[in-house]
PDB file of N, CA and C in Angstrom:
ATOM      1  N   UNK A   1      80.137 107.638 164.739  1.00  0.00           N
ATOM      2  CA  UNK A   1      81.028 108.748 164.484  1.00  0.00           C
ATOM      3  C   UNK A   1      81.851 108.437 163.231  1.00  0.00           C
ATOM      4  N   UNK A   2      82.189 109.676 162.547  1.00  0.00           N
ATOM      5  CA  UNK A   2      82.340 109.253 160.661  1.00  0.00           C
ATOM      6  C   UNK A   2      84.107 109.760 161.172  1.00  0.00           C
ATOM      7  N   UNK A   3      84.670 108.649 160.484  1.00  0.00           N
ATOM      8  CA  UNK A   3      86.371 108.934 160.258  1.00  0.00           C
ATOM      9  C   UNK A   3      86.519 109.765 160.154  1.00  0.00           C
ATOM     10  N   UNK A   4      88.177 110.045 159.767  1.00  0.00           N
ATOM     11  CA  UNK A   4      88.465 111.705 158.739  1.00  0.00           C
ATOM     12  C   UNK A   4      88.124 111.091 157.223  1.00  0.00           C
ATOM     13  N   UNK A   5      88.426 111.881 156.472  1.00  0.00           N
ATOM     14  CA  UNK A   5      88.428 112.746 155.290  1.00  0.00           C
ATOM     15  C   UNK A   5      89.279 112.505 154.644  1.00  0.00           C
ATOM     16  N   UNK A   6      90.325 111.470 154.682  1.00  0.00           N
ATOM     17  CA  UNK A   6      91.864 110.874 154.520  1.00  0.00           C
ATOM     18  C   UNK A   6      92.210 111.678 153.140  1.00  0.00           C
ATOM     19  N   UNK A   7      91.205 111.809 152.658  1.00  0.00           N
ATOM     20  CA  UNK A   7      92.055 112.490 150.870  1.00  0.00           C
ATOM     21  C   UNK A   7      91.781 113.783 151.433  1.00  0.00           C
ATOM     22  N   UNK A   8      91.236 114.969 152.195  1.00  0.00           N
ATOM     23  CA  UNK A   8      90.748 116.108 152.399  1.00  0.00           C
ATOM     24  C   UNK A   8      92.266 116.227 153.242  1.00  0.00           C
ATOM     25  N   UNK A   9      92.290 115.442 154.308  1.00  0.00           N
ATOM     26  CA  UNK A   9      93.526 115.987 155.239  1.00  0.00           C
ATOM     27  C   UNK A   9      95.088 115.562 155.144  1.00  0.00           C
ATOM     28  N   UNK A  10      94.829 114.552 153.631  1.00  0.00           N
ATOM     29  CA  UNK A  10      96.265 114.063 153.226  1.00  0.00           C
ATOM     30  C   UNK A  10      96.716 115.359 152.475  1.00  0.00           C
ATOM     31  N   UNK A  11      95.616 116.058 151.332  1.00  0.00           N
ATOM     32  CA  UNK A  11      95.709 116.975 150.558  1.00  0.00           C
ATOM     33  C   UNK A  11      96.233 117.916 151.362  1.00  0.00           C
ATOM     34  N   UNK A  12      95.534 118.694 152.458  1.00  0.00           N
ATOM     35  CA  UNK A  12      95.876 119.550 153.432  1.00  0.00           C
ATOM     36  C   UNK A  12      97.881 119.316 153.815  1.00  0.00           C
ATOM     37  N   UNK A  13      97.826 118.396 154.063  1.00  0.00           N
ATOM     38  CA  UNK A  13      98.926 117.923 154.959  1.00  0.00           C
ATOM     39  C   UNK A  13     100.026 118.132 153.653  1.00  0.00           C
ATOM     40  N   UNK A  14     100.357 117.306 152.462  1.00  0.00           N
ATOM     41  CA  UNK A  14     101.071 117.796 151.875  1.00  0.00           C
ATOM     42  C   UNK A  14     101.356 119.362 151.629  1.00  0.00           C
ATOM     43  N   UNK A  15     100.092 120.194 151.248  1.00  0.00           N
ATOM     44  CA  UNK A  15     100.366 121.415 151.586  1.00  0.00           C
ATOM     45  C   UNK A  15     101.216 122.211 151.649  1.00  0.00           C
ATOM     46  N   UNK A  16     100.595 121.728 153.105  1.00  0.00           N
ATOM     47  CA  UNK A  16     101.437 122.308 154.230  1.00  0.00           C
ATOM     48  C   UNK A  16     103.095 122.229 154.530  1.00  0.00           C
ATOM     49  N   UNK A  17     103.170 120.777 153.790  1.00  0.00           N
ATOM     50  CA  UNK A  17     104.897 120.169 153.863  1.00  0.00           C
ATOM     51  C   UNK A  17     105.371 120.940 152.173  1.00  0.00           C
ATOM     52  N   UNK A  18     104.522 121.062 151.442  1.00  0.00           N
ATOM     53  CA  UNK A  18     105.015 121.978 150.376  1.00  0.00           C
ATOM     54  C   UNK A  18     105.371 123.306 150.514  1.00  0.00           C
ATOM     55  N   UNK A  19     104.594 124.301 151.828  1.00  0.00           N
ATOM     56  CA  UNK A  19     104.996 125.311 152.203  1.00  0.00           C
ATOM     57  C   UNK A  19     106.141 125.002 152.413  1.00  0.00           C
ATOM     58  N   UNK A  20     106.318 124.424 154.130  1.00  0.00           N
ATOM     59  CA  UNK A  20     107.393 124.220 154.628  1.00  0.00           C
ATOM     60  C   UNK A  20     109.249 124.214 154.271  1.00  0.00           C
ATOM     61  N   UNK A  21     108.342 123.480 152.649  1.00  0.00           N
ATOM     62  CA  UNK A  21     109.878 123.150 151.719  1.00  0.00           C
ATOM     63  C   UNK A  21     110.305 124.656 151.229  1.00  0.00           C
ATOM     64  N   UNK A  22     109.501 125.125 150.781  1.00  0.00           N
ATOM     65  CA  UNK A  22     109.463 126.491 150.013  1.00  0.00           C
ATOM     66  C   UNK A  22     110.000 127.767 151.046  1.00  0.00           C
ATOM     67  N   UNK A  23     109.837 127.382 152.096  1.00  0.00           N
ATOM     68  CA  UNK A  23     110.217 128.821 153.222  1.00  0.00           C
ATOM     69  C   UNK A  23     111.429 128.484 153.266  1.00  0.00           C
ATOM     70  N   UNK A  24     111.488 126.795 153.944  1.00  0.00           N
ATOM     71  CA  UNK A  24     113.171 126.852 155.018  1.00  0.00           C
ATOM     72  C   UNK A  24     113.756 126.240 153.495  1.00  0.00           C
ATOM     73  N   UNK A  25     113.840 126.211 152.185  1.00  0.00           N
ATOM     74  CA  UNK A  25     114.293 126.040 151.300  1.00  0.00           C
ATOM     75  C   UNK A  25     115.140 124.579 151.998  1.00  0.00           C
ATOM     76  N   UNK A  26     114.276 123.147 151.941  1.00  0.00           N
ATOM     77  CA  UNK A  26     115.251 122.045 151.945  1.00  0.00           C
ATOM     78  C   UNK A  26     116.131 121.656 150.997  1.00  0.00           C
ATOM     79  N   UNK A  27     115.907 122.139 149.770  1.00  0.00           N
ATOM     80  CA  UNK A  27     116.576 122.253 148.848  1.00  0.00           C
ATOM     81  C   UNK A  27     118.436 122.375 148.935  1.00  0.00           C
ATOM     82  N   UNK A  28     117.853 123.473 149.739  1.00  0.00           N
ATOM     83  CA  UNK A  28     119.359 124.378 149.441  1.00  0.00           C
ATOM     84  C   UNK A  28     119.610 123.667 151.212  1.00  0.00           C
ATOM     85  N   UNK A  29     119.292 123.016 152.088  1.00  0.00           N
ATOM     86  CA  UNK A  29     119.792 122.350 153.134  1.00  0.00           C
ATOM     87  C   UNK A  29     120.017 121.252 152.926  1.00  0.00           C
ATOM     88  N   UNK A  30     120.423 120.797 151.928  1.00  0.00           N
ATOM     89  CA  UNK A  30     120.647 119.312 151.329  1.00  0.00           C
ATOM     90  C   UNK A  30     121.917 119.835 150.405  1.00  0.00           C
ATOM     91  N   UNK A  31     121.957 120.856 150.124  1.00  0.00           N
ATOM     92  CA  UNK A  31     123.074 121.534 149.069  1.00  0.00           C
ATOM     93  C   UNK A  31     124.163 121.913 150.404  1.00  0.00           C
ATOM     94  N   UNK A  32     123.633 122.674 151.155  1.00  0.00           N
ATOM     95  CA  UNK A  32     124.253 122.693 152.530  1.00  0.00           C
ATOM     96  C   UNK A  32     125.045 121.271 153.081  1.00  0.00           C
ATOM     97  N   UNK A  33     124.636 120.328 153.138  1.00  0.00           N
ATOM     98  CA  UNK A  33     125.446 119.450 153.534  1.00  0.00           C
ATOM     99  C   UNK A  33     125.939 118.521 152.916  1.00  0.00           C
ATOM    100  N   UNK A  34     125.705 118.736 151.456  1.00  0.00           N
ATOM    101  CA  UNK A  34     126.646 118.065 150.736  1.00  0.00           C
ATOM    102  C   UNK A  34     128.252 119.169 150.461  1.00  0.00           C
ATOM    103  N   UNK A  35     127.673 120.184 150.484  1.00  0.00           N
ATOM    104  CA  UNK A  35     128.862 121.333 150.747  1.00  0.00           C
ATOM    105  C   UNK A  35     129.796 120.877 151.852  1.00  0.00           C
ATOM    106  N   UNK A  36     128.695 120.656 153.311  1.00  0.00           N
ATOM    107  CA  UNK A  36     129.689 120.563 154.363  1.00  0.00           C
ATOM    108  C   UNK A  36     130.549 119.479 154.573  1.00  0.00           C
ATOM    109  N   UNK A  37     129.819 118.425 153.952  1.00  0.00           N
ATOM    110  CA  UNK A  37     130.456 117.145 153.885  1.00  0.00           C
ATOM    111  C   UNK A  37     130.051 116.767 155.503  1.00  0.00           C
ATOM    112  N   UNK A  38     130.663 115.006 155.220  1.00  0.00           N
ATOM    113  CA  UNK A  38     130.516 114.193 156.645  1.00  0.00           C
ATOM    114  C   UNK A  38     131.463 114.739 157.567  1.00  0.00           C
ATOM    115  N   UNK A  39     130.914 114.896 159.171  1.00  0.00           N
ATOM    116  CA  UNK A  39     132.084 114.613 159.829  1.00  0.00           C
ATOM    117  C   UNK A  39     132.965 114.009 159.953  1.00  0.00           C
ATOM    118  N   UNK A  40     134.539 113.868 159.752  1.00  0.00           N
ATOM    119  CA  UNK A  40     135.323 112.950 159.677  1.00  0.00           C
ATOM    120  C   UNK A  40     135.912 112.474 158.771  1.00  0.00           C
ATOM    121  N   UNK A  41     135.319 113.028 157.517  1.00  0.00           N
ATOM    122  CA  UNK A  41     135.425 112.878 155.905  1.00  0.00           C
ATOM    123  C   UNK A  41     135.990 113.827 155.655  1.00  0.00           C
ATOM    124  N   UNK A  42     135.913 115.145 155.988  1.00  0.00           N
ATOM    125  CA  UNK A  42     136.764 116.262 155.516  1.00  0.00           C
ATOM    126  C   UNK A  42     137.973 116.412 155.948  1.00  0.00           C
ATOM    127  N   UNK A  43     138.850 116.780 155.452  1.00  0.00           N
ATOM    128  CA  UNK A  43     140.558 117.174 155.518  1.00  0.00           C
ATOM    129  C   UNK A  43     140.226 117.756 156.535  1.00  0.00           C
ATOM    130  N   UNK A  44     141.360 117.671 157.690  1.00  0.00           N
ATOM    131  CA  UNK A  44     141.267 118.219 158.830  1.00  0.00           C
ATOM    132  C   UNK A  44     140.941 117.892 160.020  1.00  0.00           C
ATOM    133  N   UNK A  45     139.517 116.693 159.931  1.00  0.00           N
ATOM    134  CA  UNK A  45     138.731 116.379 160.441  1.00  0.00           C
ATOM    135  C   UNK A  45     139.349 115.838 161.817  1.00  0.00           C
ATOM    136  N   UNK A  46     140.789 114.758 161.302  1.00  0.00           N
ATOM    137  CA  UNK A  46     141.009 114.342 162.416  1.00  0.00           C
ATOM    138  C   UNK A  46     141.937 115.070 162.972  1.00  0.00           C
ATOM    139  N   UNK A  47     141.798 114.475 164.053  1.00  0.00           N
ATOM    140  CA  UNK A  47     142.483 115.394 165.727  1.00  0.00           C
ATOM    141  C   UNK A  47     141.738 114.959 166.799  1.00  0.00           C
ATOM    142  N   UNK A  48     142.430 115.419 167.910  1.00  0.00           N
ATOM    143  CA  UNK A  48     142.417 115.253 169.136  1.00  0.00           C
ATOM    144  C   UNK A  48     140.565 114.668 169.568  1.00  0.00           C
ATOM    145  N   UNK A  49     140.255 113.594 170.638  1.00  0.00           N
ATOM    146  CA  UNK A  49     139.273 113.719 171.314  1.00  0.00           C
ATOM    147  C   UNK A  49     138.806 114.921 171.663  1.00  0.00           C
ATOM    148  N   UNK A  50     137.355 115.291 171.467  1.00  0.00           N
ATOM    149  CA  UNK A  50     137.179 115.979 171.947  1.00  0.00           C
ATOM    150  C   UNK A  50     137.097 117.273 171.309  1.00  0.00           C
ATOM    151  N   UNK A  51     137.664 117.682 170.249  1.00  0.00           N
ATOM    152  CA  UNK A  51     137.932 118.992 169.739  1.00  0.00           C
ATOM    153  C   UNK A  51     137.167 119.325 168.800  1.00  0.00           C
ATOM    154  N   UNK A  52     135.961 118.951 168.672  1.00  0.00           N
ATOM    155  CA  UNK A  52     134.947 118.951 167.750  1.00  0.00           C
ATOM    156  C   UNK A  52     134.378 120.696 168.275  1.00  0.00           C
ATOM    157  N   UNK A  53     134.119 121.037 166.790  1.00  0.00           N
ATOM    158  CA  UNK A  53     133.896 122.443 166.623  1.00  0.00           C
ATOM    159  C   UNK A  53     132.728 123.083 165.900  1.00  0.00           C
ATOM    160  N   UNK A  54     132.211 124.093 165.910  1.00  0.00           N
ATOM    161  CA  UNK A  54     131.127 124.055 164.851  1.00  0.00           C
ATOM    162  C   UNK A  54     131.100 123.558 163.467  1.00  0.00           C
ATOM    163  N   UNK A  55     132.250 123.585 163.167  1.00  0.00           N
ATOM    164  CA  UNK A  55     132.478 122.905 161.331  1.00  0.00           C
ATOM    165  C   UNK A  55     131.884 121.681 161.582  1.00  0.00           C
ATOM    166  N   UNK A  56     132.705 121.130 162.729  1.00  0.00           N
ATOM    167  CA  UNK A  56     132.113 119.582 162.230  1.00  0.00           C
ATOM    168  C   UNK A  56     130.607 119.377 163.097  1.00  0.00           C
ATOM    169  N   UNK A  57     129.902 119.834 163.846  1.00  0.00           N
ATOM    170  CA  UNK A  57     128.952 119.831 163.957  1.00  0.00           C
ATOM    171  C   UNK A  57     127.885 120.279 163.182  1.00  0.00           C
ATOM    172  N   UNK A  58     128.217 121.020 162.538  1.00  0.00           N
ATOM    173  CA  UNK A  58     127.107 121.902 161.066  1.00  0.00           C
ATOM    174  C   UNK A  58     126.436 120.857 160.039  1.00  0.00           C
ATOM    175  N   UNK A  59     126.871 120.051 159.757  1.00  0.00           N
ATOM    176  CA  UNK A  59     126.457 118.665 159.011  1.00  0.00           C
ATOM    177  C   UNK A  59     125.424 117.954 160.044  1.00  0.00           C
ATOM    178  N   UNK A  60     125.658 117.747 161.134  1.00  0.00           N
ATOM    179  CA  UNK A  60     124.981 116.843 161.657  1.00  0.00           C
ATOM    180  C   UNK A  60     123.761 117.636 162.246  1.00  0.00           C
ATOM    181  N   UNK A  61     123.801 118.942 162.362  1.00  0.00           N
ATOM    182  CA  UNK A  61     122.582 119.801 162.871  1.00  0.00           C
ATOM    183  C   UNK A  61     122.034 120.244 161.918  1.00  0.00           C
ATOM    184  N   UNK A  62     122.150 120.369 160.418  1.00  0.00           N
ATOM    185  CA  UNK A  62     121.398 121.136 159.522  1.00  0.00           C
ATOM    186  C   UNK A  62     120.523 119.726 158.927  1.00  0.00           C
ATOM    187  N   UNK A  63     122.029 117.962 159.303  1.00  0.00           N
ATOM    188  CA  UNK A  63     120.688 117.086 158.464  1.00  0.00           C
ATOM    189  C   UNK A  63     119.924 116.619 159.805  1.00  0.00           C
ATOM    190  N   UNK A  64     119.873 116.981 160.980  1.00  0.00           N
ATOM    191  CA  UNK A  64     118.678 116.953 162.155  1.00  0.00           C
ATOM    192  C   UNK A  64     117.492 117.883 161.911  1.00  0.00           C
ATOM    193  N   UNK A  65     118.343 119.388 161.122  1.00  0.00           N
ATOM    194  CA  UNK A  65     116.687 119.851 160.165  1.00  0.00           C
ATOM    195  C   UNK A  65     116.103 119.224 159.309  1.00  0.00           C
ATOM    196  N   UNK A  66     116.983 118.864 158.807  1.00  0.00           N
ATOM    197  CA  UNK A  66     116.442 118.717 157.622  1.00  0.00           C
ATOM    198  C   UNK A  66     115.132 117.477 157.774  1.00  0.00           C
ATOM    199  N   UNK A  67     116.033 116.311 158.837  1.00  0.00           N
ATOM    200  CA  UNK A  67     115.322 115.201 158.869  1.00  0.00           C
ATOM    201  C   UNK A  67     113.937 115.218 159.399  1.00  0.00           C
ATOM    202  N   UNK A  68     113.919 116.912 160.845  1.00  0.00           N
ATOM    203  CA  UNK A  68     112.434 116.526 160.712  1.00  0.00           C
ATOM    204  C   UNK A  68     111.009 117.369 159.971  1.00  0.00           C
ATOM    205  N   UNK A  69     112.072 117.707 158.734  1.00  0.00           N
ATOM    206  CA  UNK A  69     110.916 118.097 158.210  1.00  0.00           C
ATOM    207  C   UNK A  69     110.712 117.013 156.796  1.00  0.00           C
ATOM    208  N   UNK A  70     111.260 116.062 156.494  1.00  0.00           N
ATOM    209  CA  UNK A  70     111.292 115.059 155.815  1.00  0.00           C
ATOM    210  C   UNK A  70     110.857 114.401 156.237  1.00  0.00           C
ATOM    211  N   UNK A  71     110.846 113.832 157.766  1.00  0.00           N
ATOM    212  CA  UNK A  71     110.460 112.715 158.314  1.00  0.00           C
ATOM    213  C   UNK A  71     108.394 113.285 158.039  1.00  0.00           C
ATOM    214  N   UNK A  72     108.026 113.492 157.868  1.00  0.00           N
ATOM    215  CA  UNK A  72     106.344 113.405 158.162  1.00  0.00           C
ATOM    216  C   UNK A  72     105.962 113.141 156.348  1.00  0.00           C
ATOM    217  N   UNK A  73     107.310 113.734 155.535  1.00  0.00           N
ATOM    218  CA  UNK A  73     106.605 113.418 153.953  1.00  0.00           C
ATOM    219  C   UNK A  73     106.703 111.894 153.995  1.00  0.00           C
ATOM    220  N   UNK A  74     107.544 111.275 154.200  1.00  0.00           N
ATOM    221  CA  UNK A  74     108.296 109.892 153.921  1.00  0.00           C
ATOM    222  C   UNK A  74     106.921 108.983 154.984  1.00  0.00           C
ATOM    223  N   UNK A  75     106.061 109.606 155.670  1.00  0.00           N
ATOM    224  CA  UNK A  75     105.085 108.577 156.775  1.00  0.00           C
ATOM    225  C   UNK A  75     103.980 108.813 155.979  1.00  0.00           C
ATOM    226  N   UNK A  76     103.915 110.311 155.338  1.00  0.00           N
ATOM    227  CA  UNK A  76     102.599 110.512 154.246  1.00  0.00           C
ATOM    228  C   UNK A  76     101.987 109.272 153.476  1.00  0.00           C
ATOM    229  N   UNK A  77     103.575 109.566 152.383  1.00  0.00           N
ATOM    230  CA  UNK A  77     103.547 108.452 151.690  1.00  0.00           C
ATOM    231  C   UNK A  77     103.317 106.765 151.867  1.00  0.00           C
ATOM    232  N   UNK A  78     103.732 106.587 153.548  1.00  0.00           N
ATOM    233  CA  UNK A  78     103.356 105.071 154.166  1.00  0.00           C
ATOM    234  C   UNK A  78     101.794 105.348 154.269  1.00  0.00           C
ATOM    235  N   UNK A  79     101.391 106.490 154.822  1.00  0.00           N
ATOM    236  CA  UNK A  79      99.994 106.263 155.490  1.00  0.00           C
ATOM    237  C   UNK A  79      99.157 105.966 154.612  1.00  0.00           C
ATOM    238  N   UNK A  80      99.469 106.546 152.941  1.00  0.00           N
ATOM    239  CA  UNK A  80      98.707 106.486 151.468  1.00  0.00           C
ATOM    240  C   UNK A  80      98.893 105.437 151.336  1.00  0.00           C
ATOM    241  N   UNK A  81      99.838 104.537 151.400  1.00  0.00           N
ATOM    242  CA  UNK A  81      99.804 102.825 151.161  1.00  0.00           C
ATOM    243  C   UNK A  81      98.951 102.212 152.189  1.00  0.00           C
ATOM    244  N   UNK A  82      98.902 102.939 153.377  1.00  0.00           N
ATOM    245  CA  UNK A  82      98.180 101.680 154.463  1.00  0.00           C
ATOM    246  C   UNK A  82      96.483 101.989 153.910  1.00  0.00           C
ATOM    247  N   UNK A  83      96.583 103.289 153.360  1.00  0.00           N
ATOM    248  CA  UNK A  83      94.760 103.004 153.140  1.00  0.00           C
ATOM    249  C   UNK A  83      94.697 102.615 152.155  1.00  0.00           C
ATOM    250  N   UNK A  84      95.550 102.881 151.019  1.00  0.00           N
ATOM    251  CA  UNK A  84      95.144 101.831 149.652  1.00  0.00           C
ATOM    252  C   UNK A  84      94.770 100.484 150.360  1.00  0.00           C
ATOM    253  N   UNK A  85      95.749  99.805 150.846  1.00  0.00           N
ATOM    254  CA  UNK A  85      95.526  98.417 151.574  1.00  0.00           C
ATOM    255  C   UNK A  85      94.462  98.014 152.541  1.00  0.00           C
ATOM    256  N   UNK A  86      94.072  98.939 152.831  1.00  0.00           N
ATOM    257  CA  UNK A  86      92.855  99.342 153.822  1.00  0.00           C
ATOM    258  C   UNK A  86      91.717  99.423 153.187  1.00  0.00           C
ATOM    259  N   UNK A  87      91.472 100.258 152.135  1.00  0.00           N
ATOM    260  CA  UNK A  87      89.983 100.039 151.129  1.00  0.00           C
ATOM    261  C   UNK A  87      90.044  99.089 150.329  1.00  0.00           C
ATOM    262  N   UNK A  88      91.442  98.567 149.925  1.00  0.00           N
ATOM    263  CA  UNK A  88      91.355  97.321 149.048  1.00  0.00           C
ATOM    264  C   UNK A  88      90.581  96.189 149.571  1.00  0.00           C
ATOM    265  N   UNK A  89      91.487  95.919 150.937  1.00  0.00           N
ATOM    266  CA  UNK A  89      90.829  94.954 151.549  1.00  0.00           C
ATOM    267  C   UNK A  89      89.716  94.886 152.473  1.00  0.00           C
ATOM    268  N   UNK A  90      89.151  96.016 152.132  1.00  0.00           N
ATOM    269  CA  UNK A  90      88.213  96.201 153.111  1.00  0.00           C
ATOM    270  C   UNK A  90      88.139  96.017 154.862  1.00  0.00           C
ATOM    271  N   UNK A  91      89.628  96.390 155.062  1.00  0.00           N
ATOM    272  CA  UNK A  91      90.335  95.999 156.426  1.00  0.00           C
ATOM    273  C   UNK A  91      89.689  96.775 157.855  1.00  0.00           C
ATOM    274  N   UNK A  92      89.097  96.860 158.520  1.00  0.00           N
ATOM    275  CA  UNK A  92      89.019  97.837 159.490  1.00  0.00           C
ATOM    276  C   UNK A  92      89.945  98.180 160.584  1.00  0.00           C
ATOM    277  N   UNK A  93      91.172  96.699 160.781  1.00  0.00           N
ATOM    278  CA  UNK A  93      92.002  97.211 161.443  1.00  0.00           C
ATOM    279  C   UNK A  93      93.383  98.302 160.999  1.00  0.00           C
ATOM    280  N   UNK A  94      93.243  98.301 159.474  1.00  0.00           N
ATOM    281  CA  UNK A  94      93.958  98.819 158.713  1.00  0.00           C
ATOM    282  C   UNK A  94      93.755 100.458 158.332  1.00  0.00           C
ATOM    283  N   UNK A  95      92.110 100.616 158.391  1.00  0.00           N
ATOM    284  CA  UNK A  95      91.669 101.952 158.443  1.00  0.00           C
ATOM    285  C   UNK A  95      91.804 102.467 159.954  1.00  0.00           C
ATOM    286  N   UNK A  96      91.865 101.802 161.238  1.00  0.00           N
ATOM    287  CA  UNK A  96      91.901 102.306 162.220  1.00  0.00           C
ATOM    288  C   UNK A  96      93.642 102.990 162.675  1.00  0.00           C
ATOM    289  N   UNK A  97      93.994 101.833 162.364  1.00  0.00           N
ATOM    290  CA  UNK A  97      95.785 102.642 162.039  1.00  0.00           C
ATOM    291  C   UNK A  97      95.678 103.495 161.359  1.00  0.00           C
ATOM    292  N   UNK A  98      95.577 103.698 160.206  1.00  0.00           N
ATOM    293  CA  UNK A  98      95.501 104.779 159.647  1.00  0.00           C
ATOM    294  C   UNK A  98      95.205 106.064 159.918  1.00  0.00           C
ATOM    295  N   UNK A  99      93.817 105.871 160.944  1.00  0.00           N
ATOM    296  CA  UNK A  99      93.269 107.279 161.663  1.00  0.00           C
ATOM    297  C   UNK A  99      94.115 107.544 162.721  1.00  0.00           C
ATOM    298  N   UNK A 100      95.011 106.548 163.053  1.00  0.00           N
ATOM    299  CA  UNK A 100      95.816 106.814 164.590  1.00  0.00           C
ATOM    300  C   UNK A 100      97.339 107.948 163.921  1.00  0.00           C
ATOM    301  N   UNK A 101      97.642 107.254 162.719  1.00  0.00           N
ATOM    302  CA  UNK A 101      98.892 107.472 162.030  1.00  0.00           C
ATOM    303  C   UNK A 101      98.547 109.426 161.666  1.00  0.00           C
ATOM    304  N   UNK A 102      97.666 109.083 160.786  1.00  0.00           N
ATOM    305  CA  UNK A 102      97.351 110.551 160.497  1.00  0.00           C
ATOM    306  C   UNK A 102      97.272 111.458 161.496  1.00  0.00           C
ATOM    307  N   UNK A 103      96.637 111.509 162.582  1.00  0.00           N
ATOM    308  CA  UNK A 103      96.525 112.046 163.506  1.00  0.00           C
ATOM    309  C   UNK A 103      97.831 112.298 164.765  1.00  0.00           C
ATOM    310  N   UNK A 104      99.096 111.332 164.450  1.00  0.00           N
ATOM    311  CA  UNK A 104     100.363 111.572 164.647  1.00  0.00           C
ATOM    312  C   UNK A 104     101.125 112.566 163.738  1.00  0.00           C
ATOM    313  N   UNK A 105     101.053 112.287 162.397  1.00  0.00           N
ATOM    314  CA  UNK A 105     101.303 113.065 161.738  1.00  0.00           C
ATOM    315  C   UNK A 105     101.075 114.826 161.478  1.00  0.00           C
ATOM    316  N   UNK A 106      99.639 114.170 161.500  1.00  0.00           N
ATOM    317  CA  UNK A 106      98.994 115.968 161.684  1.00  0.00           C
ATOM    318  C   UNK A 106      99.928 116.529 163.091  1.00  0.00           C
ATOM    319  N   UNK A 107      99.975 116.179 164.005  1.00  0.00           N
ATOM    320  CA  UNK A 107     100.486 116.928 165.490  1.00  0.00           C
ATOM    321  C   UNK A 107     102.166 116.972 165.013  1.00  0.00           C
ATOM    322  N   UNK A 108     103.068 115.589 164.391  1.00  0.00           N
ATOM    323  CA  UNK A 108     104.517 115.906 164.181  1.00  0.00           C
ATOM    324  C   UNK A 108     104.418 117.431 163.386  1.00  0.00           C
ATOM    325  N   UNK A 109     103.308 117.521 161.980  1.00  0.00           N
ATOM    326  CA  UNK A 109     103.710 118.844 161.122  1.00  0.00           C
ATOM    327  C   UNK A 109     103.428 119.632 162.173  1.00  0.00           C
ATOM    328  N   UNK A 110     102.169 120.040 162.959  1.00  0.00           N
ATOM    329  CA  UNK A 110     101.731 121.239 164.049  1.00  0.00           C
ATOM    330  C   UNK A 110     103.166 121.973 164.712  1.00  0.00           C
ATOM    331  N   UNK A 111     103.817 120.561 165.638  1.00  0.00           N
ATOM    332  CA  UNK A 111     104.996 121.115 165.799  1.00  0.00           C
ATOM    333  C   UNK A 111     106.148 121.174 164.965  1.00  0.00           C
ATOM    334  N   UNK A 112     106.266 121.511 163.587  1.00  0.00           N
ATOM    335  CA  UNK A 112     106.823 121.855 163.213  1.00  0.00           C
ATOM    336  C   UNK A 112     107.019 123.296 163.172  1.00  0.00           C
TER     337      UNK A 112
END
């Protein structure tokens, strides 16, 4: 039974994370929370236990978007190093990770 296609479904896969960027504009959700600033960092911030409000939660939920649609580019880029290292060395335990990794990946973007 023949592997994947690693350059066919890496190609695919960026893509797809290039759509992704382009719809939910990460761009401007990274502009978003440098706007909102850290919790705890902004004037105001402190007070009472407990009294946390949407302001200060808005930072920490827009970079929980943000992170998981970042998190699968940032494993891309690992998985492209593990097969360089993998055909370099002609590794098979290195190509077999690889097919395990991708195939995590592919399902993290799915549910995206």
């Amino acid at each position: 039974m023949a592997g994947p296609d690693f350059d066919t479904e890496i190609k695919q896969l960026l893509a797809t994370m290039s759509i992704i960027d382009q719809v939910l504009d990460l761009d401007g959700m990274r502009r978003e929370i440098a706007e909102l600033g850290e919790p705890g960092r902004r004037p105001g911030s402190v007070g009472r236990p407990g009294q946390r409000d949407a302001r200060h939660r808005a930072p920490l939920r827009v970079q929980g978007e943000l992170n998981r649609f970042t998190e699968p580019q940032s494993r891309i880029g690992d998985l492209q190093a593990l097969l360089e290292l993998g055909q370099e060395e002609d590794d098979a335990a290195s190509m077999a990770a690889a097919e395990v990794e991708l195939a995590k990946i592919n399902k993290s973007v799915e549910a995206s």
